[in-house]
PDB file of N, CA and C in Angstrom:
ATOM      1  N   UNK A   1     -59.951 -14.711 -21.560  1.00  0.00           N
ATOM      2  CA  UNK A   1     -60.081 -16.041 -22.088  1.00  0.00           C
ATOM      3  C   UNK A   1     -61.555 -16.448 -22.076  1.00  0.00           C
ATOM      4  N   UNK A   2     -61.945 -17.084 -23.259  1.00  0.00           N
ATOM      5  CA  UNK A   2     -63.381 -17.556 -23.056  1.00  0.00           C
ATOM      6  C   UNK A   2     -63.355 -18.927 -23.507  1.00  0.00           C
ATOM      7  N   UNK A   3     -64.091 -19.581 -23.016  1.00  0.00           N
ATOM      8  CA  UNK A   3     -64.541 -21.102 -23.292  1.00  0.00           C
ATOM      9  C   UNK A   3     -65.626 -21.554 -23.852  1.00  0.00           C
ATOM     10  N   UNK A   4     -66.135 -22.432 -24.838  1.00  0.00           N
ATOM     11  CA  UNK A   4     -67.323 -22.876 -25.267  1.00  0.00           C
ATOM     12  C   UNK A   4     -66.996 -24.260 -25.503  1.00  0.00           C
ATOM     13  N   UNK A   5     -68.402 -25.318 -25.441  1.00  0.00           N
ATOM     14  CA  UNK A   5     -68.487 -26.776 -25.107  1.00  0.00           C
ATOM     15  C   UNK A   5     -69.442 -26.876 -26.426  1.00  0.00           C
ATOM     16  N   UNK A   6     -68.936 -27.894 -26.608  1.00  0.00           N
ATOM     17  CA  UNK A   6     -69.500 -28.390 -28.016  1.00  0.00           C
ATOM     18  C   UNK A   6     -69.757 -29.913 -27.887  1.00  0.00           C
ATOM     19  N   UNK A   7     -70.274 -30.836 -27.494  1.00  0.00           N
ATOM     20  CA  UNK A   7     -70.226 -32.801 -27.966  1.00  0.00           C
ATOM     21  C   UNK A   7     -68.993 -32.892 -26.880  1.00  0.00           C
ATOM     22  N   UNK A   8     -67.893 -33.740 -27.203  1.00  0.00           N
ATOM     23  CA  UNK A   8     -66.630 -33.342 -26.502  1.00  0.00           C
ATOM     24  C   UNK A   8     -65.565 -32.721 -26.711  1.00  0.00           C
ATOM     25  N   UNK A   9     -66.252 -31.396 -27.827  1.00  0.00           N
ATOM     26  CA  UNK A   9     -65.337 -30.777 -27.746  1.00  0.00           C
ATOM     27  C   UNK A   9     -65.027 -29.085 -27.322  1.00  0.00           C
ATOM     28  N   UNK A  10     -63.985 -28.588 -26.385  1.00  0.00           N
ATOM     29  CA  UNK A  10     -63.490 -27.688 -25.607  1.00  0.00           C
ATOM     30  C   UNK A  10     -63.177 -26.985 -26.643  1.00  0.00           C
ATOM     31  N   UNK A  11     -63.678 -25.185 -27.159  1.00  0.00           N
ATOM     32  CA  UNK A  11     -62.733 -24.444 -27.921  1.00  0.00           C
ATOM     33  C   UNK A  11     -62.444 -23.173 -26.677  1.00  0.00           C
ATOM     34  N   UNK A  12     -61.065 -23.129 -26.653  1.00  0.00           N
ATOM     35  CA  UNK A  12     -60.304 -21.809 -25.987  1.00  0.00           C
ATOM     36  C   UNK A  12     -59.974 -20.907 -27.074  1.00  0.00           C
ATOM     37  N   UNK A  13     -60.293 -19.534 -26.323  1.00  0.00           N
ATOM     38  CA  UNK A  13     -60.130 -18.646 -27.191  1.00  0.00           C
ATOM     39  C   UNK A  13     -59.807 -17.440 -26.203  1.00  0.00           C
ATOM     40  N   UNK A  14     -58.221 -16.769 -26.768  1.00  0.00           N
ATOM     41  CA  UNK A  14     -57.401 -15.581 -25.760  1.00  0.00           C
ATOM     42  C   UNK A  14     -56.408 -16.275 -24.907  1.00  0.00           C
ATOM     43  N   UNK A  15     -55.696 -15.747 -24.137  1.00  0.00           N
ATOM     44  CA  UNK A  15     -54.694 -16.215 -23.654  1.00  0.00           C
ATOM     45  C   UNK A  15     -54.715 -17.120 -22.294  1.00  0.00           C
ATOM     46  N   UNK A  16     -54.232 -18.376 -22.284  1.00  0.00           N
ATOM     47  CA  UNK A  16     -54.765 -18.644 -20.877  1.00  0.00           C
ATOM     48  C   UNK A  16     -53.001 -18.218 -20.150  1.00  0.00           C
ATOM     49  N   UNK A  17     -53.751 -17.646 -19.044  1.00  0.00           N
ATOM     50  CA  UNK A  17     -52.310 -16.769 -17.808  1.00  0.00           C
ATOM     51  C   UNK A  17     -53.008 -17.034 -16.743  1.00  0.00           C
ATOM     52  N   UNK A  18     -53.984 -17.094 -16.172  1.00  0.00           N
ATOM     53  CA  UNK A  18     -54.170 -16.738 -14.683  1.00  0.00           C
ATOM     54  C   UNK A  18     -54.925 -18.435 -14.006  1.00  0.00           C
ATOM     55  N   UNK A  19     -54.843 -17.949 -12.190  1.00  0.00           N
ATOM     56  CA  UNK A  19     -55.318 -19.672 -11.851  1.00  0.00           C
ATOM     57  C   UNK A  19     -56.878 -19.884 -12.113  1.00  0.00           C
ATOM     58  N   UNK A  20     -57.354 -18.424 -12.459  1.00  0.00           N
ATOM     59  CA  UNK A  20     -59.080 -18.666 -13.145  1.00  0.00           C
ATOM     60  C   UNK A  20     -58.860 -19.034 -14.628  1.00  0.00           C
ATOM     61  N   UNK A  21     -58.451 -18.742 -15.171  1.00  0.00           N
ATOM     62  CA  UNK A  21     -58.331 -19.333 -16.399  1.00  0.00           C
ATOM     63  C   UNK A  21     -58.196 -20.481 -16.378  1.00  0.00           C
ATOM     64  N   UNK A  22     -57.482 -21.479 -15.319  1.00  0.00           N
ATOM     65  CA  UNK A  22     -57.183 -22.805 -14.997  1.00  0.00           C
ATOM     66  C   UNK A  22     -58.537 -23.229 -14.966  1.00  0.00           C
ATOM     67  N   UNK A  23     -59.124 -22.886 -13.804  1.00  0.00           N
ATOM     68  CA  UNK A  23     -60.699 -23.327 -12.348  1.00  0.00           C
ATOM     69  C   UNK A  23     -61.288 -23.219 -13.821  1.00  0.00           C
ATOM     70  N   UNK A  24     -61.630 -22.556 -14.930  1.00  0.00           N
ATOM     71  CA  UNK A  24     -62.748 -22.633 -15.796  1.00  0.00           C
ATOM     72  C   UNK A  24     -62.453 -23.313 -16.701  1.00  0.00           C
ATOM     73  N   UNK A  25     -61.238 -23.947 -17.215  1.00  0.00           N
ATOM     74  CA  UNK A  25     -60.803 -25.096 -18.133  1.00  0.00           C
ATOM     75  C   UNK A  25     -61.087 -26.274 -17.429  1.00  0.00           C
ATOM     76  N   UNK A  26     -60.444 -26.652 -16.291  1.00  0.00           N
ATOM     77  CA  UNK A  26     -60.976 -27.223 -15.407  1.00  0.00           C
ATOM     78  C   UNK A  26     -62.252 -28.006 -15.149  1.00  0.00           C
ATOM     79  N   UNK A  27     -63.178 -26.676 -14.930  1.00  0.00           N
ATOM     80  CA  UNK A  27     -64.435 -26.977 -14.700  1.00  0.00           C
ATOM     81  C   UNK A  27     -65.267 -27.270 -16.152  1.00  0.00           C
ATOM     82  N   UNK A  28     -65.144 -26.881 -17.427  1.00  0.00           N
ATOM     83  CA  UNK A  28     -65.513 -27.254 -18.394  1.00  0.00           C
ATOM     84  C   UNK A  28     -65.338 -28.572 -18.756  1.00  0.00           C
ATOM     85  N   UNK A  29     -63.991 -28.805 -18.218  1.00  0.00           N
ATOM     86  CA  UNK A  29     -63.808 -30.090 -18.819  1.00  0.00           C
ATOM     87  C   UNK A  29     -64.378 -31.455 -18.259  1.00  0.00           C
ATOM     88  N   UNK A  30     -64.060 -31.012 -16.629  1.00  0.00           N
ATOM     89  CA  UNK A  30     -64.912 -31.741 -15.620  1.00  0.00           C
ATOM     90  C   UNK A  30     -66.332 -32.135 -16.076  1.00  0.00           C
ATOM     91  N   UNK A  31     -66.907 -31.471 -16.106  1.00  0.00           N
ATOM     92  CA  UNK A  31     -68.532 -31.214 -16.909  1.00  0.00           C
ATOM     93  C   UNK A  31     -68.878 -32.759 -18.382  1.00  0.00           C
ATOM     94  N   UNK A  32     -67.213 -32.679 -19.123  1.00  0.00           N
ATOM     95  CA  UNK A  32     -67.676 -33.156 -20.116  1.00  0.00           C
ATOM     96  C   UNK A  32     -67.120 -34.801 -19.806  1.00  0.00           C
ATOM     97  N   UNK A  33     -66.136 -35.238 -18.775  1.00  0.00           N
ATOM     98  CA  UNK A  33     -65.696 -35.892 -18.788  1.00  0.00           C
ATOM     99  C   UNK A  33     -66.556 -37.202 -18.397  1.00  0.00           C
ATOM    100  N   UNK A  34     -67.697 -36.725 -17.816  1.00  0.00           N
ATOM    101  CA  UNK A  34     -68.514 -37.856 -16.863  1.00  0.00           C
ATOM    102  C   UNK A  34     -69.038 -38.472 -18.195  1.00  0.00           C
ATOM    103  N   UNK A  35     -69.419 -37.737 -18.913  1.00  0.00           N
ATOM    104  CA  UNK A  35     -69.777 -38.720 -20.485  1.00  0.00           C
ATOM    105  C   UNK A  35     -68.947 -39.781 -21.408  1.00  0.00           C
ATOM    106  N   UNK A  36     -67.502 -38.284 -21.572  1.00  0.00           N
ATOM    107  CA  UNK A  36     -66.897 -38.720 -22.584  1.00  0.00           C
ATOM    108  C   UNK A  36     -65.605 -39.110 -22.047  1.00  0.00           C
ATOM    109  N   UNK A  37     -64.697 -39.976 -22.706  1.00  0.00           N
ATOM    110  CA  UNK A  37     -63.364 -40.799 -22.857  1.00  0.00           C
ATOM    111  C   UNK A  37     -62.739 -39.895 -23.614  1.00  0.00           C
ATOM    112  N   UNK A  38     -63.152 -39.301 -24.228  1.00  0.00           N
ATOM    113  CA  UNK A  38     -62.405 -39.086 -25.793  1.00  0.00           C
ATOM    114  C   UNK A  38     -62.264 -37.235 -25.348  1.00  0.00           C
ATOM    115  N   UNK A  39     -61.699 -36.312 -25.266  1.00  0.00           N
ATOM    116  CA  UNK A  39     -61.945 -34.828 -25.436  1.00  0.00           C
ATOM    117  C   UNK A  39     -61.038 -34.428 -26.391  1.00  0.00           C
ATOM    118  N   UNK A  40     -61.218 -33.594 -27.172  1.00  0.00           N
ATOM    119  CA  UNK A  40     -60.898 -32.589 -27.993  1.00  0.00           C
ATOM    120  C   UNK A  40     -60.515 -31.117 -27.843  1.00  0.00           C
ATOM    121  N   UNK A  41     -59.077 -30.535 -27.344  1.00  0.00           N
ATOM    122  CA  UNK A  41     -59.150 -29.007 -26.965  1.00  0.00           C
ATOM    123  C   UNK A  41     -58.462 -28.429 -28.075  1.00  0.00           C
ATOM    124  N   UNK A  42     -59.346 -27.188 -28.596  1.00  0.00           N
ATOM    125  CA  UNK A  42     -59.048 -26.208 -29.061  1.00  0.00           C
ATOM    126  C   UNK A  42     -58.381 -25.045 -28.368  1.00  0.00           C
ATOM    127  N   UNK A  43     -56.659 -24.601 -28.643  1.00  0.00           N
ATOM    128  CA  UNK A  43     -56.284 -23.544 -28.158  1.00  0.00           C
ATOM    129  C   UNK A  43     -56.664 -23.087 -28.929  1.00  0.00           C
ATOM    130  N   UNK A  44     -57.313 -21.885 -29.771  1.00  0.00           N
ATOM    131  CA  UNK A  44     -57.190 -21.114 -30.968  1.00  0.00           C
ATOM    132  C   UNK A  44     -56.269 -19.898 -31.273  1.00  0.00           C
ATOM    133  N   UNK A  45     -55.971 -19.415 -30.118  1.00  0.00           N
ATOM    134  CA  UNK A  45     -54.695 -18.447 -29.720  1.00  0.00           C
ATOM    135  C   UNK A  45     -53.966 -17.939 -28.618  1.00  0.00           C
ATOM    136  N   UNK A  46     -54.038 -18.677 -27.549  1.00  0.00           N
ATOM    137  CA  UNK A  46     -53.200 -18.436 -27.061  1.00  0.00           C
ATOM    138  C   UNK A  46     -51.645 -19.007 -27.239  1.00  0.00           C
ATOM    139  N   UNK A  47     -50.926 -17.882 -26.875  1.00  0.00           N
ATOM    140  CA  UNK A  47     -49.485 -18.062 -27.015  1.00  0.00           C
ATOM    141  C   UNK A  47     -48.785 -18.606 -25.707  1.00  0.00           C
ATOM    142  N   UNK A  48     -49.213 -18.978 -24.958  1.00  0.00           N
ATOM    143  CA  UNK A  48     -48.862 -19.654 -23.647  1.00  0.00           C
ATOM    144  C   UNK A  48     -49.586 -20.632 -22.905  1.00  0.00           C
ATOM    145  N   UNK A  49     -49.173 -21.389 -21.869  1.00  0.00           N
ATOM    146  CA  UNK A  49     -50.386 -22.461 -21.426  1.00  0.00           C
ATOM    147  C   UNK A  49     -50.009 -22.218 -20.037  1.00  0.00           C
ATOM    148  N   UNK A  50     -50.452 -22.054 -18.563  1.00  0.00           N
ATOM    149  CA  UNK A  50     -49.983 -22.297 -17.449  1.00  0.00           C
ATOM    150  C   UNK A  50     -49.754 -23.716 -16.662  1.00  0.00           C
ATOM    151  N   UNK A  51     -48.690 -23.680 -16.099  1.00  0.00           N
ATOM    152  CA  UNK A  51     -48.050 -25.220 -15.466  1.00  0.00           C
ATOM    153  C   UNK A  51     -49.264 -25.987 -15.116  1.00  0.00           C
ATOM    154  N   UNK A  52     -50.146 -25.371 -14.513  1.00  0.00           N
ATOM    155  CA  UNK A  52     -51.598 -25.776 -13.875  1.00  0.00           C
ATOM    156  C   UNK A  52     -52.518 -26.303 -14.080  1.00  0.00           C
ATOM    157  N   UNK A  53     -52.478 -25.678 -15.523  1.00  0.00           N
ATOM    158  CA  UNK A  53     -53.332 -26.696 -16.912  1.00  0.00           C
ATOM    159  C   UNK A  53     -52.962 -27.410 -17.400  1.00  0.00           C
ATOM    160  N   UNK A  54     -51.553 -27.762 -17.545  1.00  0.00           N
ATOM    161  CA  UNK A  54     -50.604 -29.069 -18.181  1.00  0.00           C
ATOM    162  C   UNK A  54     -50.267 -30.005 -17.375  1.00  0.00           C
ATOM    163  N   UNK A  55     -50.090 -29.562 -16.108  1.00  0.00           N
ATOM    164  CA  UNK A  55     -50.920 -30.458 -15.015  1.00  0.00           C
ATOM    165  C   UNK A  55     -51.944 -31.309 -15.300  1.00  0.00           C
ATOM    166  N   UNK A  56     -53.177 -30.388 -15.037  1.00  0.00           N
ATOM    167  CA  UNK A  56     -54.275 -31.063 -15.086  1.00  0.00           C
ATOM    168  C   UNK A  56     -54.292 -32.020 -16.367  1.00  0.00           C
ATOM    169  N   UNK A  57     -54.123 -31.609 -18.019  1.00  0.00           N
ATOM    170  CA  UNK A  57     -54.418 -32.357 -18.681  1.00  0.00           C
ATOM    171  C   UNK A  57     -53.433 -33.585 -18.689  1.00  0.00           C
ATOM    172  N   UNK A  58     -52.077 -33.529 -18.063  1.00  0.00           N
ATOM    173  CA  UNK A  58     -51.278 -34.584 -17.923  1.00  0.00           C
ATOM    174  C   UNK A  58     -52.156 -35.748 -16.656  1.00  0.00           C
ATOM    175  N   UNK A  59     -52.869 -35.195 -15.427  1.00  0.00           N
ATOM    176  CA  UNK A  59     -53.613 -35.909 -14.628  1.00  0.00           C
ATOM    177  C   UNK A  59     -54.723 -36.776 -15.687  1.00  0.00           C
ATOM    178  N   UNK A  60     -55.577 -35.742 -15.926  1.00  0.00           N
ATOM    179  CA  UNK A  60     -56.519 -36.414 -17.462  1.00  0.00           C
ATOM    180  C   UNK A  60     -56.190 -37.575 -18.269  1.00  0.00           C
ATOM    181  N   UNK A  61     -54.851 -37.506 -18.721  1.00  0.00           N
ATOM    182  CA  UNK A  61     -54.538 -38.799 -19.699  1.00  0.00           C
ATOM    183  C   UNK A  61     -54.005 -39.896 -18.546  1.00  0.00           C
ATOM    184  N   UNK A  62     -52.629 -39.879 -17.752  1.00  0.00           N
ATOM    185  CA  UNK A  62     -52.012 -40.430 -17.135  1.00  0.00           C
ATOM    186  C   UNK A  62     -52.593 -41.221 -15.927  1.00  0.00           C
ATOM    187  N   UNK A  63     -53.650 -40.705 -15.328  1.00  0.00           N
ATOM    188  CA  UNK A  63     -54.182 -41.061 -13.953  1.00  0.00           C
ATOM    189  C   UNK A  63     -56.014 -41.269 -14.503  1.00  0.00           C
ATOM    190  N   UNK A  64     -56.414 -40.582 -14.779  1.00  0.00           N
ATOM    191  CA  UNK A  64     -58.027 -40.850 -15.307  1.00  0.00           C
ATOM    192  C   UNK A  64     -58.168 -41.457 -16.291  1.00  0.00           C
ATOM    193  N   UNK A  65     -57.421 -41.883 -17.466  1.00  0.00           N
ATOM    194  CA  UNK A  65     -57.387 -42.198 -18.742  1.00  0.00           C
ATOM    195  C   UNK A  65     -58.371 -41.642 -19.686  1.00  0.00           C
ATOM    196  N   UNK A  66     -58.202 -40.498 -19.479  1.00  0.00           N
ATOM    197  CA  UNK A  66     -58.849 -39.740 -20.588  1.00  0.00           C
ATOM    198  C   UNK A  66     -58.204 -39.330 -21.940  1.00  0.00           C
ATOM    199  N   UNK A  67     -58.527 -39.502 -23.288  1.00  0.00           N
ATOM    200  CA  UNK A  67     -58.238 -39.429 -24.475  1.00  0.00           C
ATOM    201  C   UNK A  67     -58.315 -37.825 -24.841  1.00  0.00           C
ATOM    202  N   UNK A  68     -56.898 -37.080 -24.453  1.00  0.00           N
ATOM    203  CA  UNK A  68     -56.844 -35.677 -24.999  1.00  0.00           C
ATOM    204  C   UNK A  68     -55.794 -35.624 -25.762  1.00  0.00           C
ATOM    205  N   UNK A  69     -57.051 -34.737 -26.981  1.00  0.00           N
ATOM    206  CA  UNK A  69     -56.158 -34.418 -28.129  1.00  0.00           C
ATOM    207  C   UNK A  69     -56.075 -32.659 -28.219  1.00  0.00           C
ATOM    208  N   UNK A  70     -55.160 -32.077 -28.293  1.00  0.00           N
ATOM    209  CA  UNK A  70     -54.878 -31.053 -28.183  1.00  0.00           C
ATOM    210  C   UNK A  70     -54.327 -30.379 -29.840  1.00  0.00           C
ATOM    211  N   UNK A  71     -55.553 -29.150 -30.210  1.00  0.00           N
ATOM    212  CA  UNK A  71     -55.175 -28.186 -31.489  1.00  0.00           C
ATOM    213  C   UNK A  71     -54.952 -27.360 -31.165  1.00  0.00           C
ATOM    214  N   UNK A  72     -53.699 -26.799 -31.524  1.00  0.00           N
ATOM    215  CA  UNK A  72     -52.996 -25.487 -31.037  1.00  0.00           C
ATOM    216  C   UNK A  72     -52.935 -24.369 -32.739  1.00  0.00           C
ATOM    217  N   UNK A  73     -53.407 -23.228 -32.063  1.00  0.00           N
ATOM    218  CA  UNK A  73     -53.221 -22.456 -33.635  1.00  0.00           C
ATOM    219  C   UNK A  73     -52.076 -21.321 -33.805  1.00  0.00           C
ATOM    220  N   UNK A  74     -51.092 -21.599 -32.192  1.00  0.00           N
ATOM    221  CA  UNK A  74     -50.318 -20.343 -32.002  1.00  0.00           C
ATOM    222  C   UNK A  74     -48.659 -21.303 -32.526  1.00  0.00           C
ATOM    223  N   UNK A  75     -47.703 -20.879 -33.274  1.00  0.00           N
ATOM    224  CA  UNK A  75     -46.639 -21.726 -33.424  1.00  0.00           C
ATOM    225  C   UNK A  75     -45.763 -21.727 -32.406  1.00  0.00           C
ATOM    226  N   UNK A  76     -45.815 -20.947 -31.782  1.00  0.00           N
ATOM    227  CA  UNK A  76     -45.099 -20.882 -29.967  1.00  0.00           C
ATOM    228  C   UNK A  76     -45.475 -21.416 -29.073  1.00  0.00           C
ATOM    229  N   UNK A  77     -46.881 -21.930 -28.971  1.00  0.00           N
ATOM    230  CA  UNK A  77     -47.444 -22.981 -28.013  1.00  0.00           C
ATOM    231  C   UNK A  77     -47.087 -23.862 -28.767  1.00  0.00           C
ATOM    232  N   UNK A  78     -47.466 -24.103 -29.675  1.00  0.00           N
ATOM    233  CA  UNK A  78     -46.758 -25.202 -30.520  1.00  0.00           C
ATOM    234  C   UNK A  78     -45.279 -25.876 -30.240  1.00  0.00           C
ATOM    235  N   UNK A  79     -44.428 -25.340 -30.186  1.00  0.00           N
ATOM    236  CA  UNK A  79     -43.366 -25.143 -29.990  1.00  0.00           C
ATOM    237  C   UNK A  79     -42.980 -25.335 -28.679  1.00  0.00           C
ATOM    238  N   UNK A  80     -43.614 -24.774 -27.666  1.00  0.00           N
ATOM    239  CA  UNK A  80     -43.479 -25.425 -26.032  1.00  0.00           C
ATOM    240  C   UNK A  80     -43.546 -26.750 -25.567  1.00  0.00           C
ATOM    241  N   UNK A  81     -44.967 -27.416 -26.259  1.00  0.00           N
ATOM    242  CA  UNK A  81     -45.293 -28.578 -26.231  1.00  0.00           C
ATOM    243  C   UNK A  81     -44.193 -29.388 -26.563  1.00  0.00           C
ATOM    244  N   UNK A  82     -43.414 -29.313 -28.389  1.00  0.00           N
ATOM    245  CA  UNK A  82     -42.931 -29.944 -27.790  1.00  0.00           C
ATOM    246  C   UNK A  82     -41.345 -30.215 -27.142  1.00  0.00           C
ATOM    247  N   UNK A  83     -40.921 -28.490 -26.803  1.00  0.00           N
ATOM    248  CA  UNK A  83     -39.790 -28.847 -25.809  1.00  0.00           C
ATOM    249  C   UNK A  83     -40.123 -29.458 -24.579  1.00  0.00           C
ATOM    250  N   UNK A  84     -41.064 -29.429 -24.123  1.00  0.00           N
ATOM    251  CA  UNK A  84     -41.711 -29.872 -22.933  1.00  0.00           C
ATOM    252  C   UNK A  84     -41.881 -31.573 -23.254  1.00  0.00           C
ATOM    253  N   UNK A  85     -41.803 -32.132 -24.509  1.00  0.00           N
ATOM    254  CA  UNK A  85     -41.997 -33.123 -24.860  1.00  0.00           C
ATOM    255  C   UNK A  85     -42.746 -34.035 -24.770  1.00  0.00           C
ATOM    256  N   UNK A  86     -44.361 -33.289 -24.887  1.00  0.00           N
ATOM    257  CA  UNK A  86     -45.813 -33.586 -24.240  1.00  0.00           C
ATOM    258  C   UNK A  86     -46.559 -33.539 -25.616  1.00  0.00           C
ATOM    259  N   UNK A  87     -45.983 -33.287 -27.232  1.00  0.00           N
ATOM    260  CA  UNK A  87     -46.184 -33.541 -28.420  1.00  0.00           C
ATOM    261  C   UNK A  87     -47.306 -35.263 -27.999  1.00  0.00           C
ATOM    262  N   UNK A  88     -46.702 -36.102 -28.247  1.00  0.00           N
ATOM    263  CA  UNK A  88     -47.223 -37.219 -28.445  1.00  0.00           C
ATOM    264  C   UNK A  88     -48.102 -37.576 -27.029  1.00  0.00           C
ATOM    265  N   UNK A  89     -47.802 -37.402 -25.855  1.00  0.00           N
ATOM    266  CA  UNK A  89     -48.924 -37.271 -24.630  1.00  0.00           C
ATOM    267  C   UNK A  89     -50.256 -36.459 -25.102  1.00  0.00           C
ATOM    268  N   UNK A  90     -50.050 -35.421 -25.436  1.00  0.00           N
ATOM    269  CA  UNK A  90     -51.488 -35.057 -25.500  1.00  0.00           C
ATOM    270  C   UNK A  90     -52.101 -34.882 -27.552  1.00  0.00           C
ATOM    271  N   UNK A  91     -51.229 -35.504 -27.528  1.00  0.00           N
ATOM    272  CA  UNK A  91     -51.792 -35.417 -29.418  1.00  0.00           C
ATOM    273  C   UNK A  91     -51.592 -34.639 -29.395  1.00  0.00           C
ATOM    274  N   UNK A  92     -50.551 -33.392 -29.772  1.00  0.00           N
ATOM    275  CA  UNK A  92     -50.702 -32.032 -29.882  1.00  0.00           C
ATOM    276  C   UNK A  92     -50.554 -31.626 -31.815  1.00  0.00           C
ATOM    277  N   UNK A  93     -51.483 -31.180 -32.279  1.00  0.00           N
ATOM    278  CA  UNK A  93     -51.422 -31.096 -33.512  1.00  0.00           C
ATOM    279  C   UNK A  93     -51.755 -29.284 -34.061  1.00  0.00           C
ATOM    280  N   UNK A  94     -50.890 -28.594 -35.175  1.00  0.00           N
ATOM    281  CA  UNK A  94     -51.350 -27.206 -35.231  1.00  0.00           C
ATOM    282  C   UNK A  94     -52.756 -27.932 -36.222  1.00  0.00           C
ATOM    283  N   UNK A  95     -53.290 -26.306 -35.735  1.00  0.00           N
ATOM    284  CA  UNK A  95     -54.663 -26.040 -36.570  1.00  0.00           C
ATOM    285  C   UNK A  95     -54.550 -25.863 -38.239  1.00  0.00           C
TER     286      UNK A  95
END
């Protein structure tokens, strides 16, 4: 999995699976939040998300009030979101 920071916006790219994959979404985002209200994440392909990170971005909106909008480009993450029924919580929109 790799990460790049753009203004406020997060692009992911590869699969996120592991709790480092978390600690570096995490920490990217941490980074951008002291500025911005507003973030922007790009999944670009992964086909899965871990509990850990949907966590966190559910902490992000719900408890910090941070504005995350979430682009997903995989139709199976797509599709998790919203059985999980976190569609409209995190803006989840395909690419």
């Amino acid at each position: 999995m790799n990460i790049s920071k753009a203004s406020n916006i997060v692009t992911i790219t590869g699969n996120i699976k592991s709790v480092h994959d978390y600690q570096k979404i995490k920490e990217s985002i941490d980074s951008l939040i002291a500025s911005n209200k507003t973030i922007i994440i790009n999944i670009q392909d992964s086909i899965s998300i871990t509990s850990s990170v949907i966590g966190y971005f559910t902490k992000l909106v719900q408890k910090e009030g941070i504005d995350v909008s979430l682009k997903v480009g995989d139709a199976s993450l797509m599709e998790l979101f919203d059985d999980l029924n976190l569609v409209t919580l995190f803006k989840v929109r395909k690419r």
